[in-house]
Protein backbone atom coordinates (compact mmCIF):
# COMPACT_ATOMS: atom_id res chain seq x y z
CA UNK A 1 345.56 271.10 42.56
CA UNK A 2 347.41 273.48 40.11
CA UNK A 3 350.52 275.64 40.29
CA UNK A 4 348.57 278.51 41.62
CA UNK A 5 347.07 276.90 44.68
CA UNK A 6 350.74 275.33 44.94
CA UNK A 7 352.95 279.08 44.58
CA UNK A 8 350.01 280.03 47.50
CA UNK A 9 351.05 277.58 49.94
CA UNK A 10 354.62 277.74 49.52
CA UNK A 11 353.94 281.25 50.13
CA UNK A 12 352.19 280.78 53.56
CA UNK A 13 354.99 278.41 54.63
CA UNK A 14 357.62 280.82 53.71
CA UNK A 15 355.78 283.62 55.07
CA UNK A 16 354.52 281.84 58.40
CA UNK A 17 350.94 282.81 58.12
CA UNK A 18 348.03 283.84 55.81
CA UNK A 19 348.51 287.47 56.27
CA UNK A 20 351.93 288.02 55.25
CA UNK A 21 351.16 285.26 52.32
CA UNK A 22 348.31 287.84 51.31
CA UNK A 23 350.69 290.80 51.53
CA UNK A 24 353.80 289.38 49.54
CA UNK A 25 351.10 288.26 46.72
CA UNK A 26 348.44 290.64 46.84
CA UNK A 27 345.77 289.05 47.88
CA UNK A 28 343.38 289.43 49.95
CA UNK A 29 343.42 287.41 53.22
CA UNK A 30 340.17 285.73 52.94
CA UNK A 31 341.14 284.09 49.55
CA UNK A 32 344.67 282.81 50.30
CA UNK A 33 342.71 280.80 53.66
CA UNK A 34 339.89 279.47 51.04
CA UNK A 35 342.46 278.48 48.34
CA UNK A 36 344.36 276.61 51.56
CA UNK A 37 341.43 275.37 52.59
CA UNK A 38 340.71 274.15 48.70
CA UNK A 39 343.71 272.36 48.41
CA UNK A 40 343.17 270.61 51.94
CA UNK A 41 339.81 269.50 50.98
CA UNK A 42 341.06 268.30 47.47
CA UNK A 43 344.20 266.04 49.04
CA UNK A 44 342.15 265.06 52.25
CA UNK A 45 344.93 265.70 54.65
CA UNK A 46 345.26 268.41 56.79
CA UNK A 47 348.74 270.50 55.07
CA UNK A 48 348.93 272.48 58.64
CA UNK A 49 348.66 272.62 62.06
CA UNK A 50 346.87 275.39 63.39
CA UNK A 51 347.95 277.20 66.51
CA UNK A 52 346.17 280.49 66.87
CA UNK A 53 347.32 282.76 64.03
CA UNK A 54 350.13 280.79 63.20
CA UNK A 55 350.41 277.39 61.39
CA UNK A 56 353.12 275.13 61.29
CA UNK A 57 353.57 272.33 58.96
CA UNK A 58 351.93 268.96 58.83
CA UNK A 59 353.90 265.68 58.27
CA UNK A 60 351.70 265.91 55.05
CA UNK A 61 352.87 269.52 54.49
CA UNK A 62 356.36 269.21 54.45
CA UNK A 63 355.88 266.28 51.53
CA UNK A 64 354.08 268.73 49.54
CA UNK A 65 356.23 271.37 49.52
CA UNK A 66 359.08 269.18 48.87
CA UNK A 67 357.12 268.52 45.51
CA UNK A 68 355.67 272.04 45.62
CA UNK A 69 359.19 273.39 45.37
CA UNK A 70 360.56 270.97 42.52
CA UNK A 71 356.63 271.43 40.24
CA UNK A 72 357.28 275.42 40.52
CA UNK A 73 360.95 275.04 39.48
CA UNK A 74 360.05 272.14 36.79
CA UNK A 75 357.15 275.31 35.57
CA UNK A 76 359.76 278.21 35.56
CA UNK A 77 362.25 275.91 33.57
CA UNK A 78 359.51 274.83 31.16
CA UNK A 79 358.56 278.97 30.52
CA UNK A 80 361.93 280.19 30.41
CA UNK A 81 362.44 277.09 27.87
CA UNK A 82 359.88 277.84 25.29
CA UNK A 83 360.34 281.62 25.49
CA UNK A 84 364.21 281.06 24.65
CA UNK A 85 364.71 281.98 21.05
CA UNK A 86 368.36 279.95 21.23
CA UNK A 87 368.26 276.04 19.17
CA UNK A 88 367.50 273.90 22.07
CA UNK A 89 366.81 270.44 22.26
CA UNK A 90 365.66 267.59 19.66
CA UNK A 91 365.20 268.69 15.70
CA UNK A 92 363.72 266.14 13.41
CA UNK A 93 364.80 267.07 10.12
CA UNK A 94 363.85 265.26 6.43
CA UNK A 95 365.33 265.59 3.29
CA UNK A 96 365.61 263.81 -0.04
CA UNK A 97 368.58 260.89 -0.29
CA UNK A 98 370.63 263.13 -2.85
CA UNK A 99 370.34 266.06 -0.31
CA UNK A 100 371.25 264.25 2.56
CA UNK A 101 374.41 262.52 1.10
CA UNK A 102 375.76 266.04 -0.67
CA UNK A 103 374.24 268.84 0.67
CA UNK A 104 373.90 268.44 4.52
CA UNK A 105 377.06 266.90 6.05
CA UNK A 106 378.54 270.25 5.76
CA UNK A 107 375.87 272.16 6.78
CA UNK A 108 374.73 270.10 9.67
CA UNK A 109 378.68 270.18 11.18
CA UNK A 110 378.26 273.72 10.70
CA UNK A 111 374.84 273.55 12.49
CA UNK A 112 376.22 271.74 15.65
CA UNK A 113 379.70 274.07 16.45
CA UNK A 114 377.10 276.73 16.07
CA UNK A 115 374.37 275.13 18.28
CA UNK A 116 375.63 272.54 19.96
CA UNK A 117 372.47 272.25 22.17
CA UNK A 118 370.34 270.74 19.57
CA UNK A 119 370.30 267.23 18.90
CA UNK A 120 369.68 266.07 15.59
CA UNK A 121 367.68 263.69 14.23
CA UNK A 122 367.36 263.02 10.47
CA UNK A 123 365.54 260.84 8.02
CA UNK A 124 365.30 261.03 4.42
CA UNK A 125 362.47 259.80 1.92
CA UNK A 126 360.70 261.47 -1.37
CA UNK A 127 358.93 264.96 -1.25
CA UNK A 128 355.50 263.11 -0.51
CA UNK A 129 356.94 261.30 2.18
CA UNK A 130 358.13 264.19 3.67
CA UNK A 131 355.32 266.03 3.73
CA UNK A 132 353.02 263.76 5.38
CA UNK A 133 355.85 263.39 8.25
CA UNK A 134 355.59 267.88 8.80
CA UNK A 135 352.30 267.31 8.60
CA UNK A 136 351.93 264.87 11.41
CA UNK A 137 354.51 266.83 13.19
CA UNK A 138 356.90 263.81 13.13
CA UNK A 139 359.34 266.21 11.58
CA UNK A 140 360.18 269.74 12.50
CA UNK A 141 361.18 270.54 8.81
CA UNK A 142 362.05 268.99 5.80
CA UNK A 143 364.33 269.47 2.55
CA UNK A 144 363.04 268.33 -0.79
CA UNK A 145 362.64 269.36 -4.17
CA UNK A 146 359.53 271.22 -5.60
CA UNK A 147 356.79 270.86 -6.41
CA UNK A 148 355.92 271.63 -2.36
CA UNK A 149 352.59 272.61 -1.59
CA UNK A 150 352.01 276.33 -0.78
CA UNK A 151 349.21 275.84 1.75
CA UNK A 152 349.87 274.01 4.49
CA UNK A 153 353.42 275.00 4.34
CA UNK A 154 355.99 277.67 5.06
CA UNK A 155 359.06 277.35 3.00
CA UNK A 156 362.61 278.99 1.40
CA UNK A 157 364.57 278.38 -1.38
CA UNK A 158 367.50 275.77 -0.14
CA UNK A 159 369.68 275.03 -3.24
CA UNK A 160 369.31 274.90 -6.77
CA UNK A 161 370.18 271.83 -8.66
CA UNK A 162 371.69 271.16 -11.97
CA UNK A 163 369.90 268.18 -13.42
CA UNK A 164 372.18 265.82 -15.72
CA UNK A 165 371.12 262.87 -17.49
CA UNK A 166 373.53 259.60 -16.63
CA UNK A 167 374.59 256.95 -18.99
CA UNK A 168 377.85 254.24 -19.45
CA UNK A 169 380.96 256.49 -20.80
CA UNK A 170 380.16 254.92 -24.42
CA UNK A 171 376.68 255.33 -24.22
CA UNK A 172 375.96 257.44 -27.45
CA UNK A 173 373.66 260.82 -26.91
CA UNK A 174 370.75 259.35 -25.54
CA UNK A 175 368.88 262.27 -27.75
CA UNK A 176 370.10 260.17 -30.61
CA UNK A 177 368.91 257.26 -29.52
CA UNK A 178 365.97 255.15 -31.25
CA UNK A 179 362.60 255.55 -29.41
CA UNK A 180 361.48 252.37 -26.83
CA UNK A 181 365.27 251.75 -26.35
CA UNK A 182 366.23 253.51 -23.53
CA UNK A 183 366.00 251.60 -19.73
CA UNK A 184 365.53 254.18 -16.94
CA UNK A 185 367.02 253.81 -13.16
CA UNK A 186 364.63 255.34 -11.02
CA UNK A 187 363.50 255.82 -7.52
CA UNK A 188 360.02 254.78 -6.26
CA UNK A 189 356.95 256.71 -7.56
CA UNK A 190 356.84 260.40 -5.77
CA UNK A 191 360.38 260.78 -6.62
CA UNK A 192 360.18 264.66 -8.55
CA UNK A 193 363.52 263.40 -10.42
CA UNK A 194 361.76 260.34 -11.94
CA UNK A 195 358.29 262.60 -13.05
CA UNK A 196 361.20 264.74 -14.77
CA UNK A 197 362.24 261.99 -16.98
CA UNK A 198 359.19 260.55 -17.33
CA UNK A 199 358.33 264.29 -18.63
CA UNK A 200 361.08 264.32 -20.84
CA UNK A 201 360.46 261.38 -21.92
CA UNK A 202 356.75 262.26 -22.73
CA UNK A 203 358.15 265.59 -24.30
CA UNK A 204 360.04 263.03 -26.97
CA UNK A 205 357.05 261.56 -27.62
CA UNK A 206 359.17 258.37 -26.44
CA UNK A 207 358.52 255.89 -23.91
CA UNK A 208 361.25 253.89 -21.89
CA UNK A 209 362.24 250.28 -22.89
CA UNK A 210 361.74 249.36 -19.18
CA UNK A 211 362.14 251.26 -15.69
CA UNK A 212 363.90 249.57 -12.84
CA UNK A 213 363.46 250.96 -9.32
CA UNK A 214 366.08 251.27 -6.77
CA UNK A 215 366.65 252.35 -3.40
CA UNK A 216 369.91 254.93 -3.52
CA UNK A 217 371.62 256.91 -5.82
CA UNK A 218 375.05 254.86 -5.55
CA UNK A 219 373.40 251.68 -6.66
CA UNK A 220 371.94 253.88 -9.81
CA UNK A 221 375.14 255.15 -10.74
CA UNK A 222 376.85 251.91 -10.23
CA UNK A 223 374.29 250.19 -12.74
CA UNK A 224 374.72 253.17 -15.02
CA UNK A 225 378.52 252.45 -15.01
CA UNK A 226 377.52 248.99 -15.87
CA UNK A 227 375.54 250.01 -19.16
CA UNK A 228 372.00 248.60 -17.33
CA UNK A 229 370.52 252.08 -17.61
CA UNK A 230 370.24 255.69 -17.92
CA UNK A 231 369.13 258.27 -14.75
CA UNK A 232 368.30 261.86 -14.00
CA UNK A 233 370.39 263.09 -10.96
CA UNK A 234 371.23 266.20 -9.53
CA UNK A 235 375.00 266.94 -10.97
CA UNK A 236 376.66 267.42 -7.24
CA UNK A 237 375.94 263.23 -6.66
CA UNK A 238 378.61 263.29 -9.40
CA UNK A 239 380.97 264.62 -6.35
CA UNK A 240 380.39 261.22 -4.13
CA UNK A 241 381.13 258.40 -6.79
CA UNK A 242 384.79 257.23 -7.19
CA UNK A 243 384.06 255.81 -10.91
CA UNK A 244 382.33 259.45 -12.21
CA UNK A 245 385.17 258.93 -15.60
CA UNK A 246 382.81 255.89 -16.31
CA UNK A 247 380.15 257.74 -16.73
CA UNK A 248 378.44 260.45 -19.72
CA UNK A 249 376.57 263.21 -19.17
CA UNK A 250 373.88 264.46 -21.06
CA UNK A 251 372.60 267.75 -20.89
CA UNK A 252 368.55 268.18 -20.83
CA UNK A 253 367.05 270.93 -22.44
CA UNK A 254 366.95 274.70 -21.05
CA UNK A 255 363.99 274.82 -18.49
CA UNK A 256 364.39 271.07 -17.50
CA UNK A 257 367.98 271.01 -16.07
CA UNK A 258 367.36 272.81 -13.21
CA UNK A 259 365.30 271.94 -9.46
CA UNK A 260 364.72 273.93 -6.44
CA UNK A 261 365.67 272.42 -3.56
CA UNK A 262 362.96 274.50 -0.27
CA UNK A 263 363.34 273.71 3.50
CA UNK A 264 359.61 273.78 4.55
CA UNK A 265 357.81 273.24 7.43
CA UNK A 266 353.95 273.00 9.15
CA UNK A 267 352.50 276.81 8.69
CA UNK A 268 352.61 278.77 12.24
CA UNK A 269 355.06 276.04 13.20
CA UNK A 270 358.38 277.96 12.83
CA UNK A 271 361.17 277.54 15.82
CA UNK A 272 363.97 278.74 16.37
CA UNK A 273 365.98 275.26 15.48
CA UNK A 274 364.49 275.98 11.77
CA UNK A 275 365.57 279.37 11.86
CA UNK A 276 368.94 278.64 13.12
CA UNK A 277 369.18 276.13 10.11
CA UNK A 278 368.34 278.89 7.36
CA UNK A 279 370.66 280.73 8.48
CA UNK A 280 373.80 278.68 8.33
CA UNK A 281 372.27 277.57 4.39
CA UNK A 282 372.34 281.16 3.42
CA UNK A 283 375.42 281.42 4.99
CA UNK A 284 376.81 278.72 3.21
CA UNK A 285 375.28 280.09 -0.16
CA UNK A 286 376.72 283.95 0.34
């Protein structure tokens, strides 16, 4: 049974008969009888009763079409649905912990007066993370800094990001500062932040005292307030903390202070929900 032999025999019960069925779908008569006949044979039920050139619904008839009539409607929804270029529905959306606490709550308000059809759905982790979630189409699309991969992706430039190194107000330049002394707060391994200070550090010809690993970028700062540490963050965190006088900045060198933030997603799996999304980002950016 499939919609075709199912839009044929709502046909002939609309029509009252094979040969104005035929006519109204322009077939010929002998096929819409042997596609009747076909489904018949394939339920095991007689769907009519025959009376000369008429038929008149079965009991067993009149149960089909009831689900005849809501499968066709459920298949026109499901066409017009996917053929709809407006933001419909569910959109799974990743993104790095810095751009999720600073960059999106505006955008994603913006997002939902603008399409307020779309629910969405967000979880944040590190670029690898990410990746392997578009890839296993668990998420639509994702936000992270590069390094992305250009092959099995699509993506466009989201933000850029001024880097800053982060230390205790009274923390002296932490170029100045003897080699092996430094402690670093970091995120877990696959965090492109902590490969840029482990490249700067490398750069120095230096190597941290110790690194410590944490889990957001609040706890970071708060430990770098405390004098436990120093971190690489993008400079608009600086925007969430209530204690940012507590802290010193410390510029990195030209060519290391800056990050490009790309929204990418599966290649070939654009939608109009990721569309929609660019376009209130460049929006916010003009």
């Amino acid at each position: 049974m499939d919609l075709a032999d199912l839009r044929i025999f709502r046909a002939v019960v609309e029509e009252g008969g094979i040969t104005r069925a035929a006519e109204r779908l322009h077939r010929v008569q002998s096929n819409v009888t042997t596609r009747v006949r076909q489904l018949e044979d394939d339920l095991g039920v007689d769907l009519f009763i025959r009376s000369g050139k008429r038929l008149h619904l079965a009991p067993a008839g009149q149960v089909l079409l009831d689900y005849a009539e809501r499968l066709l409607d459920l298949a026109e929804e499901a066409r017009a649905a996917v053929q709809d270029s407006r933001p419909r529905g569910l959109f799974r959306l990743g993104a790095m912990e810095s751009t999720a606490a600073v960059r999106l709550p505006a955008l994603l308000n913006a997002y939902h007066r603008r399409h307020p059809e779309v629910t969405l759905e967000l979880r944040t982790g590190n670029p690898k993370e990410l990746a392997t979630a578009v890839l296993a189409g668990e998420l639509d699309a994702a936000l992270a800094a590069e390094p992305v991969a250009d092959e099995p992706f699509e993506k466009a430039l989201a933000f850029e990001e001024d880097l800053v190194i982060v230390a205790a107000a009274d923390n002296p330049p932490v170029a100045e500062r003897p080699h092996g002394s430094l402690t670093v707060l970091v995120f877990e391994s696959g965090c492109p932040h902590r490969q840029r200070i482990e490249d700067w550090f490398a750069a120095r010809g230096d190597m941290p005292a110790r690194i410590i690993e944490m889990s957001s970028y609040h706890t970071m700062l708060g430990c770098a307030v405390a004098g436990m540490g120093i971190s690489l963050i993008p400079r608009s965190v600086l925007s969430t903390i209530p204690d940012r006088a507590l802290l010193s900045l410390h510029e990195l060198p030209a060519g290391r202070d800056r990050a490009e933030t790309v929204m990418f997603w599966r290649r070939g799996a654009n939608s109009p929900k990721v569309t929609a999304l660019l376009e209130v980002i460049a929006g916010t950016a003009a």
